[in-house]
C-alpha atoms as a PDB file:
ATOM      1  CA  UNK A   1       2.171  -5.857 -17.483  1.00  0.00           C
ATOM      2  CA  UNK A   2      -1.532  -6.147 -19.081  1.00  0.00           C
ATOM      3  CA  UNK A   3      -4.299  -4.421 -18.345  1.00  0.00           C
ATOM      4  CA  UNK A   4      -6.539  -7.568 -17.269  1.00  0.00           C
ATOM      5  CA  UNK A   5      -3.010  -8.434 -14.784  1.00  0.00           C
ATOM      6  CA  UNK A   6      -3.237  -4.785 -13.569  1.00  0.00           C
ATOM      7  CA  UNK A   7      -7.116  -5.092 -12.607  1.00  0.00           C
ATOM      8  CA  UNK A   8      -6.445  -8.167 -10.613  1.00  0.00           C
ATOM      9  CA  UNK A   9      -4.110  -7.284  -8.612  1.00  0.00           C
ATOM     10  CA  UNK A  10      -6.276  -4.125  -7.800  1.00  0.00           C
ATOM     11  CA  UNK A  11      -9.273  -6.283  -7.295  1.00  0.00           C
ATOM     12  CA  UNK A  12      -7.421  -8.712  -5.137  1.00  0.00           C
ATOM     13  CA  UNK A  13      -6.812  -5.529  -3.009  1.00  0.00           C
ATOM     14  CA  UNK A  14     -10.070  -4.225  -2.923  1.00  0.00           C
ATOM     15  CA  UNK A  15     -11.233  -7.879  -1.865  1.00  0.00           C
ATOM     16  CA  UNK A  16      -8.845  -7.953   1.208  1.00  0.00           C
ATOM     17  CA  UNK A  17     -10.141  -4.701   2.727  1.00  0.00           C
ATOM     18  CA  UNK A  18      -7.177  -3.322   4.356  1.00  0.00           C
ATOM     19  CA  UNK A  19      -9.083  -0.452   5.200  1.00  0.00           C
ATOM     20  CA  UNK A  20     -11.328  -2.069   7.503  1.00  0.00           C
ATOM     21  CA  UNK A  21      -8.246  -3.491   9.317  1.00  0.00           C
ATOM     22  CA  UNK A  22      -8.642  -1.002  11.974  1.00  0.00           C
ATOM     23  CA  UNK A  23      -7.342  -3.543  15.070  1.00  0.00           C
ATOM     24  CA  UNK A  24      -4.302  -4.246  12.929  1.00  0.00           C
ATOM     25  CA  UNK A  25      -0.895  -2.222  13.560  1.00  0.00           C
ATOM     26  CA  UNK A  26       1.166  -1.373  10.734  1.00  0.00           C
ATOM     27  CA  UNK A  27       3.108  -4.441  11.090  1.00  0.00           C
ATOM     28  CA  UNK A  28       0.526  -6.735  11.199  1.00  0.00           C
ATOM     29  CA  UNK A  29      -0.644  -5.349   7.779  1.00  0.00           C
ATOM     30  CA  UNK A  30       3.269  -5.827   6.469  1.00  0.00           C
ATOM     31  CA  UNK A  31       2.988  -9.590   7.389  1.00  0.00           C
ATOM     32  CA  UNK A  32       0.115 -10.044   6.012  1.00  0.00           C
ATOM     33  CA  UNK A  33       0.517  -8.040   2.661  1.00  0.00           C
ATOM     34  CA  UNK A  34       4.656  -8.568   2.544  1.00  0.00           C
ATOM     35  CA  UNK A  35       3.931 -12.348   0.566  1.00  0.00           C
ATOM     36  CA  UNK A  36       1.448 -11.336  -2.083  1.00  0.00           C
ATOM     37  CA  UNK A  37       3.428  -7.712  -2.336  1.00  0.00           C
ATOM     38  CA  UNK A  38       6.787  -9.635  -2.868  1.00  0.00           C
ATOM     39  CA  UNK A  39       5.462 -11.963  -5.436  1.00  0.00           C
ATOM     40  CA  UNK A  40       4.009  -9.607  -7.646  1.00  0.00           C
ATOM     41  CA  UNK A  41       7.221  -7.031  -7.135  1.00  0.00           C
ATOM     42  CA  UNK A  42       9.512 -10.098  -8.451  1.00  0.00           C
ATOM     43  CA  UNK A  43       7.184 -11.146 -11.380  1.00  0.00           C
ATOM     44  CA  UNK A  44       5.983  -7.765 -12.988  1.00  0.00           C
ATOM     45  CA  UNK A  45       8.737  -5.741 -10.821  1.00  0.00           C
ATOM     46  CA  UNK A  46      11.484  -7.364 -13.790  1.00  0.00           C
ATOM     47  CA  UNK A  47       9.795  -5.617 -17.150  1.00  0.00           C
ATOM     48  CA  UNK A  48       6.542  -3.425 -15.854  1.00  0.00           C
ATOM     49  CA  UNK A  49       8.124  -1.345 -13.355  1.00  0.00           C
ATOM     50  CA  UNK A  50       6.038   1.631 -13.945  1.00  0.00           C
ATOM     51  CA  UNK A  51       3.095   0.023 -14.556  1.00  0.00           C
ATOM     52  CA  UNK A  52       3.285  -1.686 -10.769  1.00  0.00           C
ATOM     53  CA  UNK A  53       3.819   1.534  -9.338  1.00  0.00           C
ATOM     54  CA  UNK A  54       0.528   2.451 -10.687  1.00  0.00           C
ATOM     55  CA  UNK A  55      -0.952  -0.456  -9.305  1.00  0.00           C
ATOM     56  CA  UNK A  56       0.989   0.443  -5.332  1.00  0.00           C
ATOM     57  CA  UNK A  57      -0.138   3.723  -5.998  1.00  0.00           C
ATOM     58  CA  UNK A  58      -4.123   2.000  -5.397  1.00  0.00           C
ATOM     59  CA  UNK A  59      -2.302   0.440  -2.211  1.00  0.00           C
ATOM     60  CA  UNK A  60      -1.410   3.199  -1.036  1.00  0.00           C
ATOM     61  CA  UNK A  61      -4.762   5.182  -1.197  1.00  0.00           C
ATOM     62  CA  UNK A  62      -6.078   2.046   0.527  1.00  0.00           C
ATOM     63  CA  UNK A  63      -3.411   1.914   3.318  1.00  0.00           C
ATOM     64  CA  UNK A  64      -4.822   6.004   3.603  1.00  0.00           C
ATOM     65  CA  UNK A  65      -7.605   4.622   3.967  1.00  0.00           C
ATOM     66  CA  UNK A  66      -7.146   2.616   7.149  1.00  0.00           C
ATOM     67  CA  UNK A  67      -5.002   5.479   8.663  1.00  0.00           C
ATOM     68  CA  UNK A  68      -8.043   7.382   8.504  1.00  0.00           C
ATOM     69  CA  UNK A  69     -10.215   4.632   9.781  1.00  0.00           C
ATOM     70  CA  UNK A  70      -7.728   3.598  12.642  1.00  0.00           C
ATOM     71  CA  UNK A  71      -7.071   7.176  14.055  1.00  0.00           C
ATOM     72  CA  UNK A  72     -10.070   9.482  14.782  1.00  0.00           C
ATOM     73  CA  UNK A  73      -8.167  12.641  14.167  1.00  0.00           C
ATOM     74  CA  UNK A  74      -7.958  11.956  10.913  1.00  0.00           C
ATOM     75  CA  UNK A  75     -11.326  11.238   9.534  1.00  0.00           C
ATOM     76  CA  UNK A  76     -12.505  12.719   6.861  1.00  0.00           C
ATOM     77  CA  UNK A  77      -8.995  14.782   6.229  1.00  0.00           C
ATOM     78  CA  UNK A  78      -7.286  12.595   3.216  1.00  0.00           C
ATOM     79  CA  UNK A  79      -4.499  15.002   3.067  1.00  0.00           C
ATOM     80  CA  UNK A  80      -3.655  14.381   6.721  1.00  0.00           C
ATOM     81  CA  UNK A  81      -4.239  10.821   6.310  1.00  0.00           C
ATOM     82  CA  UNK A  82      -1.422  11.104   3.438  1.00  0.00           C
ATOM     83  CA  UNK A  83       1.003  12.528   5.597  1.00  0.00           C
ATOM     84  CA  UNK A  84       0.834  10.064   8.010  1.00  0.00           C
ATOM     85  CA  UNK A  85       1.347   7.545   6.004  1.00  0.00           C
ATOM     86  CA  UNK A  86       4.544   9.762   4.772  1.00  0.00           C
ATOM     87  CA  UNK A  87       5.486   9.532   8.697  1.00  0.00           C
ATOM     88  CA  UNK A  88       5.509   5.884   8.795  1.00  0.00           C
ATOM     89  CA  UNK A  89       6.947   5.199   5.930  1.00  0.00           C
ATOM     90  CA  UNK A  90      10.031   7.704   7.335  1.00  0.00           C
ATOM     91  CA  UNK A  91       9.648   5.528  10.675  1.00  0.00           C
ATOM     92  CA  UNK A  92       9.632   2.040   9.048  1.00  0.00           C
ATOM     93  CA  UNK A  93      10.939   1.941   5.495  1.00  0.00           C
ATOM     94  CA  UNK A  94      11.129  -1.639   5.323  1.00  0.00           C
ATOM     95  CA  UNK A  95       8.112  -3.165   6.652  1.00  0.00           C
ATOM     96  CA  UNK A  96       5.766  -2.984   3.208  1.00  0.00           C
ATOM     97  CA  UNK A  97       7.726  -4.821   0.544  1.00  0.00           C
ATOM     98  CA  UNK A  98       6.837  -2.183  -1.954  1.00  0.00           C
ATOM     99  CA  UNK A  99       8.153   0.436   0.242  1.00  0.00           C
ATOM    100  CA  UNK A 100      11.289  -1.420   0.702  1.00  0.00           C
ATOM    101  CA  UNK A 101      12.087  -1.713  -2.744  1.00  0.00           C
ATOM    102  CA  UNK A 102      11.029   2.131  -4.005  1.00  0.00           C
ATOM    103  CA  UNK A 103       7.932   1.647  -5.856  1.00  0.00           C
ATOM    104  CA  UNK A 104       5.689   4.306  -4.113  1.00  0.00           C
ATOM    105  CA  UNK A 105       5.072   7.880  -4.910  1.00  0.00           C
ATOM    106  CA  UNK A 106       4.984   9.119  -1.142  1.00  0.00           C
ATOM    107  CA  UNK A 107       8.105  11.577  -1.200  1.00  0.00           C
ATOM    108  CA  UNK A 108       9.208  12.035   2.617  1.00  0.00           C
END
């Protein structure tokens, strides 16, 4: 995976704004991320394993993000916003493709 393929996909994620996605439930954000996350998965997922996780590893930071955004508890506290993200992913493995198919660093 290149470094110019890398910083697109990261840019295409910054454009979307998942963060400010506060109306949106969890699985609302899996159907709309679940295409874009599969493609990419199967096309650099084959050769540039690591280097995708990398890239998910932005995602994931951005999915914080929106936690933090979504529940007022939370603002401001990025470590808290971490482990609730931890929490869904132990609730619903499967409803992020990148979850699904183990290319996140969030240990439960």
């Amino acid at each position: 995976m290149s470094e110019e393929s890398r910083n697109k996909i990261k840019r295409d994620l910054r454009k979307m704004g998942i963060h400010r996605w506060s109306t949106c439930t969890i699985s609302e954000i899996g159907e709309r991320l679940n295409p874009k996350l599969r493609g990419w998965v199967n096309y650099y997922g084959k050769f540039g394993k690591y280097e995708l996780r990398r890239v998910f590893r932005n995602l994931d930071h951005r999915l914080v993000k929106w936690v933090m955004k979504r529940y007022k508890n939370l603002r401001g506290r990025i470590r808290r916003g971490y482990n609730a993200i931890k929490k869904i992913k132990g609730l619903y493995p499967n409803i992020l493709e990148h979850w699904k198919v183990g290319m996140t660093d969030l240990k439960i």
